[in-house]
N, C-alpha and C. Protein backbone atom coordinates (compact mmCIF):
# COMPACT_ATOMS: atom_id res chain seq x y z
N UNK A 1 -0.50 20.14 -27.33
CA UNK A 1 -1.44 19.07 -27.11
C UNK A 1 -1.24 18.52 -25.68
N UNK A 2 -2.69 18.12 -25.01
CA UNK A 2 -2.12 17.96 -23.52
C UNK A 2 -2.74 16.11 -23.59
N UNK A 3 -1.41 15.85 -22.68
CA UNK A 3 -1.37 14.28 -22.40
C UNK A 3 -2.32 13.68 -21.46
N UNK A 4 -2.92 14.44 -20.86
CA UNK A 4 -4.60 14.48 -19.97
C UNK A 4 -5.49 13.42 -21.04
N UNK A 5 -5.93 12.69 -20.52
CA UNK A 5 -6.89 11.94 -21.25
C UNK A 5 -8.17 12.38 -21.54
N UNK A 6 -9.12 12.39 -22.20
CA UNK A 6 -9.94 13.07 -22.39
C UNK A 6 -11.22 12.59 -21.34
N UNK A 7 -11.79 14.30 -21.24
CA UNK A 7 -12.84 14.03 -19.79
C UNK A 7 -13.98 13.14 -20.64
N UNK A 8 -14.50 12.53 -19.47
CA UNK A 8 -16.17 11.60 -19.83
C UNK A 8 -16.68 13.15 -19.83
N UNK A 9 -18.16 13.20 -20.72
CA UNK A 9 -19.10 13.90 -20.45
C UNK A 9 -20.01 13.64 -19.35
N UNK A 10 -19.83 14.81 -18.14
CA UNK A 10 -20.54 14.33 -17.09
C UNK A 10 -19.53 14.12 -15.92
N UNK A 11 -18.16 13.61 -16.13
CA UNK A 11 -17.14 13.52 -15.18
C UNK A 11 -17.08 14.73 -13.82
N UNK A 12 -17.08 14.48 -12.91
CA UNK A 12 -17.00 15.48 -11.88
C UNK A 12 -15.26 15.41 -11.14
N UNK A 13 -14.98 16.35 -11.46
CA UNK A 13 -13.50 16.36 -10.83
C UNK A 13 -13.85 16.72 -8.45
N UNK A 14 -13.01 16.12 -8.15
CA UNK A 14 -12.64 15.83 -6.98
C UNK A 14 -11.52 16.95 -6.54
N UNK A 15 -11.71 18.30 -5.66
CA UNK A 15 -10.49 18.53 -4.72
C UNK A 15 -10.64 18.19 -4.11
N UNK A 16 -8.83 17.47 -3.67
CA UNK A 16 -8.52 16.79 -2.69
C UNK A 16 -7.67 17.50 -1.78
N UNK A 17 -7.60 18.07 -0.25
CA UNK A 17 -7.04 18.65 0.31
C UNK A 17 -5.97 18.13 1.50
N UNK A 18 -5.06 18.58 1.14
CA UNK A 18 -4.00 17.90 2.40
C UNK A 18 -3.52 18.50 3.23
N UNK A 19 -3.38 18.25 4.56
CA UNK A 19 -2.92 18.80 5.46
C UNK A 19 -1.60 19.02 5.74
N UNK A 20 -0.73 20.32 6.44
CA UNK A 20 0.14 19.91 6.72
C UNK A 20 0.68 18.32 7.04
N UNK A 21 0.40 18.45 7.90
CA UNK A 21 0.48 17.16 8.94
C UNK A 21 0.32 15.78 8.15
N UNK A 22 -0.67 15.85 7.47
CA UNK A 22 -0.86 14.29 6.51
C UNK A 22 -0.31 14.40 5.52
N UNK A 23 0.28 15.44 4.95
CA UNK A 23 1.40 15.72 3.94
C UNK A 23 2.68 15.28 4.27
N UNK A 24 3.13 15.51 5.56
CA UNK A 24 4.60 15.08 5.70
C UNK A 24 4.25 13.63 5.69
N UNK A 25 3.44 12.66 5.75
CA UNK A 25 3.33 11.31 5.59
C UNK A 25 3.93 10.42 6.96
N UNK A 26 4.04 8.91 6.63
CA UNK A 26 4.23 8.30 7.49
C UNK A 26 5.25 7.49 6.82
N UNK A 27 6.65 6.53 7.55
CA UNK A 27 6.89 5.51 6.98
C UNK A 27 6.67 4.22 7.80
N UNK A 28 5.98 3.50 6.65
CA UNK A 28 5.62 2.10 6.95
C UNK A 28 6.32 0.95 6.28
N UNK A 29 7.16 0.24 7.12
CA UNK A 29 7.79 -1.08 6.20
C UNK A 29 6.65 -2.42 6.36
N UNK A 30 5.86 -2.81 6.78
CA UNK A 30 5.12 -4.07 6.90
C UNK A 30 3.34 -3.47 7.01
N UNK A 31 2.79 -3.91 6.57
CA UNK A 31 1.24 -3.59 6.70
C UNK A 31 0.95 -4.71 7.01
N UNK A 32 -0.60 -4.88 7.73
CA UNK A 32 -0.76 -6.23 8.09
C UNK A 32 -2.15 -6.35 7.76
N UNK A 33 -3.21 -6.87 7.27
CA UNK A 33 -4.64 -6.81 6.39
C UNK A 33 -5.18 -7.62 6.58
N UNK A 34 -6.20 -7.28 7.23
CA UNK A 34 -7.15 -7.82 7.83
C UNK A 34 -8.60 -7.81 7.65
N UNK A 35 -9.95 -8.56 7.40
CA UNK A 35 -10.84 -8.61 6.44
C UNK A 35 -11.75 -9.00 7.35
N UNK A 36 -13.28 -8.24 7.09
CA UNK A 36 -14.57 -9.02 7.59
C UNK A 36 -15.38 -9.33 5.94
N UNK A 37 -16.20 -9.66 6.26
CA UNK A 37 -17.56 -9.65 5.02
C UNK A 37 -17.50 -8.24 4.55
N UNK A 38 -17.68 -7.52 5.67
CA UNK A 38 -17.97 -5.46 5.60
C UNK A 38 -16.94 -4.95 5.34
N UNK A 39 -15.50 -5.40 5.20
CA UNK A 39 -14.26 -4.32 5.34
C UNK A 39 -13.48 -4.87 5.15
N UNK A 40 -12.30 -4.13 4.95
CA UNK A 40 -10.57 -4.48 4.86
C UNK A 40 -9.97 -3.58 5.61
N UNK A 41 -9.19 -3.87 6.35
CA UNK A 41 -8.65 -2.66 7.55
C UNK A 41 -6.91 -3.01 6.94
N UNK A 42 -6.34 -2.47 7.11
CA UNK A 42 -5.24 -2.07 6.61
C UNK A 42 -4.36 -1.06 7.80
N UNK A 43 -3.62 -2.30 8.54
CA UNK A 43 -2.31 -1.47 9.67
C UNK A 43 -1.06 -0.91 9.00
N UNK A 44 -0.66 -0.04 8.99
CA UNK A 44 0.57 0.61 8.45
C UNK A 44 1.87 0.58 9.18
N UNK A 45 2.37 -0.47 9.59
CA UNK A 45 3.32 -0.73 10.90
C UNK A 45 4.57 -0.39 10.26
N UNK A 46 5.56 0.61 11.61
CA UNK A 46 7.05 0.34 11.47
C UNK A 46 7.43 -0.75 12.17
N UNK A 47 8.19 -1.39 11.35
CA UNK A 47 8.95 -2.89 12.28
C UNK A 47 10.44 -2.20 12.29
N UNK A 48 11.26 -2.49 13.64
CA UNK A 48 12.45 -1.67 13.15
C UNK A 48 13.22 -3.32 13.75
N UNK A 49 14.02 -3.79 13.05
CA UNK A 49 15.18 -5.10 13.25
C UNK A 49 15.52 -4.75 14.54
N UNK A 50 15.24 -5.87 15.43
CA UNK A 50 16.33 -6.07 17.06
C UNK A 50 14.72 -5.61 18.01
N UNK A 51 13.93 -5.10 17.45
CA UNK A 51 12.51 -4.05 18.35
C UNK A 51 11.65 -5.33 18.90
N UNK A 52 11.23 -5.71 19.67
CA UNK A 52 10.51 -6.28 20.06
C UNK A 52 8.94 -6.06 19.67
N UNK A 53 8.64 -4.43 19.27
CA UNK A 53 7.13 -3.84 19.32
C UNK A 53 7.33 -3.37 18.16
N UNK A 54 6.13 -3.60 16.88
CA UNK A 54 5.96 -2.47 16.40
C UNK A 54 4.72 -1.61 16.38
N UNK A 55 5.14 -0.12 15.49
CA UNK A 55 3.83 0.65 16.51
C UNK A 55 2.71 1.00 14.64
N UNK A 56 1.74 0.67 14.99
CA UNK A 56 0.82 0.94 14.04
C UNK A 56 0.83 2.32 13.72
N UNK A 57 0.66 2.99 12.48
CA UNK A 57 1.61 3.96 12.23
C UNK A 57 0.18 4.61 11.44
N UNK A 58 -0.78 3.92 10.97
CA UNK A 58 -2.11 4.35 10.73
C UNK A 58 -2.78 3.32 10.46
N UNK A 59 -4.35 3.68 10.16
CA UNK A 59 -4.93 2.52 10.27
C UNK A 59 -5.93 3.05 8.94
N UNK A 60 -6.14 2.40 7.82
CA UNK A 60 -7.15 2.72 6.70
C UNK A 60 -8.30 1.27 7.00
N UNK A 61 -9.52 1.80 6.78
CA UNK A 61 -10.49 1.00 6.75
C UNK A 61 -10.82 1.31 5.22
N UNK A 62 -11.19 0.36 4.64
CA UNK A 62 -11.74 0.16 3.33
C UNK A 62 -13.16 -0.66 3.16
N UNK A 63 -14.00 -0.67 2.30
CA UNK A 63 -14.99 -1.15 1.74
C UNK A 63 -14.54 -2.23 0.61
N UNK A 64 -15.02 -2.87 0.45
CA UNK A 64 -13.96 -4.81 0.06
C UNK A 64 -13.94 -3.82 -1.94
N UNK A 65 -14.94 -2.63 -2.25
CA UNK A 65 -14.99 -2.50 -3.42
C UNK A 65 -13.69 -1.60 -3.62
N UNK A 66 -13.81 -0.53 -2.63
CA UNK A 66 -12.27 0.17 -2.60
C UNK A 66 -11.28 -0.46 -2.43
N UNK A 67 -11.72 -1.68 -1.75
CA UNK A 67 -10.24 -2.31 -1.59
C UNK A 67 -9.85 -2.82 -2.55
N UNK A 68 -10.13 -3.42 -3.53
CA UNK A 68 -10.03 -3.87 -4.62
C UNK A 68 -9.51 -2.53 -5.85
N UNK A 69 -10.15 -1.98 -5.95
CA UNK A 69 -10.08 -0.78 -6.38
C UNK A 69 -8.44 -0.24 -6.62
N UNK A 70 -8.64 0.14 -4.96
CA UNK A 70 -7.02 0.41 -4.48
C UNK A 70 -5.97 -0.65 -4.96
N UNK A 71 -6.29 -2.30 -5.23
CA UNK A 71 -5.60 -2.55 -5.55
C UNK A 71 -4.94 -2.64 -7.17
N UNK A 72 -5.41 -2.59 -7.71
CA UNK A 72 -5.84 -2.40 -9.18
C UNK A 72 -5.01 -1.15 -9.17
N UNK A 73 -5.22 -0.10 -8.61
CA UNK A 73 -4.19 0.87 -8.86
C UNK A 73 -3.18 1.04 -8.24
N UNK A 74 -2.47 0.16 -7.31
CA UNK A 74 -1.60 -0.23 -7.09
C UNK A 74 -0.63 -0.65 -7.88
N UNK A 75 -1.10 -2.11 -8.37
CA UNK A 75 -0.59 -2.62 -9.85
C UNK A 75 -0.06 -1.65 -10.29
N UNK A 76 -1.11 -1.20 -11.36
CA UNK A 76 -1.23 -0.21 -12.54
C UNK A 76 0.30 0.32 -11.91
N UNK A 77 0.33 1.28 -11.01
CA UNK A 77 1.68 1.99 -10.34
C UNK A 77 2.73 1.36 -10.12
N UNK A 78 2.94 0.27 -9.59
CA UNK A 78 3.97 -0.64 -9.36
C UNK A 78 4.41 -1.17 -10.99
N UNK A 79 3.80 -1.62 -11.95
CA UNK A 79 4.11 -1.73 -13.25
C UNK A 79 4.24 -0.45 -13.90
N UNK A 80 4.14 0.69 -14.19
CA UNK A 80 4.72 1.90 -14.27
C UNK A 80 6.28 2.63 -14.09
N UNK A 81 6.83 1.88 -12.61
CA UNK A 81 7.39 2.14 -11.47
C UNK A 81 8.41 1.44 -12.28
N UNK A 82 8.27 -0.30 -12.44
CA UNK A 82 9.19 -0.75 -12.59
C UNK A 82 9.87 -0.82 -14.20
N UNK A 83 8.54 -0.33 -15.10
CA UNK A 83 8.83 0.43 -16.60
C UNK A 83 10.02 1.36 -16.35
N UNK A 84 9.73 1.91 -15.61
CA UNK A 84 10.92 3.24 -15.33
C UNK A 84 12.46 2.62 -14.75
N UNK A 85 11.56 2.11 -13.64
CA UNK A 85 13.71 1.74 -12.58
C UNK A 85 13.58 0.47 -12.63
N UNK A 86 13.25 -0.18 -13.57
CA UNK A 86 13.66 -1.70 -13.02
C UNK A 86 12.71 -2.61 -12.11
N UNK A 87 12.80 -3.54 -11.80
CA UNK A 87 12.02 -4.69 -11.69
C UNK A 87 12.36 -4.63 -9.82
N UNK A 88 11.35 -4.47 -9.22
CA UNK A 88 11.41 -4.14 -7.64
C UNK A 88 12.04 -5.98 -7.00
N UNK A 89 12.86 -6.42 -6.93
CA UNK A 89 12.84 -7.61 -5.93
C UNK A 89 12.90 -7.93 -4.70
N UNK A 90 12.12 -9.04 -4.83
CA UNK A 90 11.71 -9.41 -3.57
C UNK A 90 12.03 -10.48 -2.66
N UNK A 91 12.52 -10.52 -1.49
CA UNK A 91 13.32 -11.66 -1.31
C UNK A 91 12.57 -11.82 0.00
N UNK A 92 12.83 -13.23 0.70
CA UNK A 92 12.39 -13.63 2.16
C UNK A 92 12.80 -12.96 2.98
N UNK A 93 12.24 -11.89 3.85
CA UNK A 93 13.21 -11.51 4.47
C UNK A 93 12.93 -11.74 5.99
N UNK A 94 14.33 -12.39 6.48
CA UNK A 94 14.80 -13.14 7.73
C UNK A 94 14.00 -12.44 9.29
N UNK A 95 14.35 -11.08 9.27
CA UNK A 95 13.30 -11.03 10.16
C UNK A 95 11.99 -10.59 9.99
N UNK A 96 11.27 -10.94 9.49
CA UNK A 96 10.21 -11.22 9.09
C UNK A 96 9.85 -12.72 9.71
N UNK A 97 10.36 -13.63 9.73
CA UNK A 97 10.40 -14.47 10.29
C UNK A 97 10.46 -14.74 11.32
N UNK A 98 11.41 -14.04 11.82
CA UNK A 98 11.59 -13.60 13.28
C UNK A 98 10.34 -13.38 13.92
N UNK A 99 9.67 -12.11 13.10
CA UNK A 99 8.91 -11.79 14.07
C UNK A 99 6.95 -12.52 14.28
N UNK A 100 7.53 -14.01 13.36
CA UNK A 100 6.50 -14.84 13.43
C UNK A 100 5.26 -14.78 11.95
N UNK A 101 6.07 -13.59 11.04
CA UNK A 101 4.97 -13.62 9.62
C UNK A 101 5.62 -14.50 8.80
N UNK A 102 4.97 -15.24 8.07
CA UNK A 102 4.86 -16.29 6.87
C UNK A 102 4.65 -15.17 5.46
N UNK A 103 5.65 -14.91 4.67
CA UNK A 103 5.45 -14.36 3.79
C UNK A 103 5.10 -14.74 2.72
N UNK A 104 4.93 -14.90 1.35
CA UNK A 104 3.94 -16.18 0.85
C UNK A 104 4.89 -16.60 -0.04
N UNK A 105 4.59 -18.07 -0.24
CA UNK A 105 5.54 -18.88 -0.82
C UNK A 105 6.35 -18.54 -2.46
N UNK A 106 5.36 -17.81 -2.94
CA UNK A 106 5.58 -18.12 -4.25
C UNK A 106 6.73 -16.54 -4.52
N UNK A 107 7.32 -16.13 -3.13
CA UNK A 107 8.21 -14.88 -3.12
C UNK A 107 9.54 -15.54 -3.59
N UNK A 108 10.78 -15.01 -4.53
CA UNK A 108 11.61 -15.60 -5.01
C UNK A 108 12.77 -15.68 -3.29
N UNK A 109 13.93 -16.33 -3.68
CA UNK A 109 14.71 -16.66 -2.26
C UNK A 109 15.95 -15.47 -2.37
């Protein structure tokens, strides 16, 4: 019996193709999100401690419905994630401050 959920009638499956290159990925510790009426742009920044610069590492533009979207399955993954290993915490972190972001209040200390 397969753990696949069952297709809608009518469902169109999606290949999705990856590139070398966008396969090996990027690492990003800070994103920074930014919004018109039309969009959500989404910076993928490395911040590295002691750096004065960090360098935008990619840039996703979204539609406010994908963005939403995306976030929703975010969740979904992050509650999955922490079903499995435990509860991700989150703390203030100092340079972050440093480098002038306000992280939001309701983050534990």
């Amino acid at each position: 019996m397969s753990d696949q959920p069952p297709k809608k009638k009518g469902a169109k499956q999606i290949q999705i193709e990856l590139d070398e290159q966008t396969g090996a990925g990027e690492y990003a510790n800070l994103v920074i999100v930014t919004h018109s009426p039309a969009e959500f742009v989404f910076d993928f920044t490395q911040v590295m401690p002691g750096m004065p610069k960090a360098r935008v590492r990619a840039r996703v533009i979204m539609a406010p419905l994908h963005a939403k979207a995306f976030a929703l399955a975010l969740r979904d993954n992050i509650g999955k994630f922490e079903a499995r290993f435990g509860e991700i915490q989150l703390t203030q972190e100092d340079w972050l401050k440093e480098l002038g972001f306000q992280p939001p209040d309701d983050l534990p200390n």
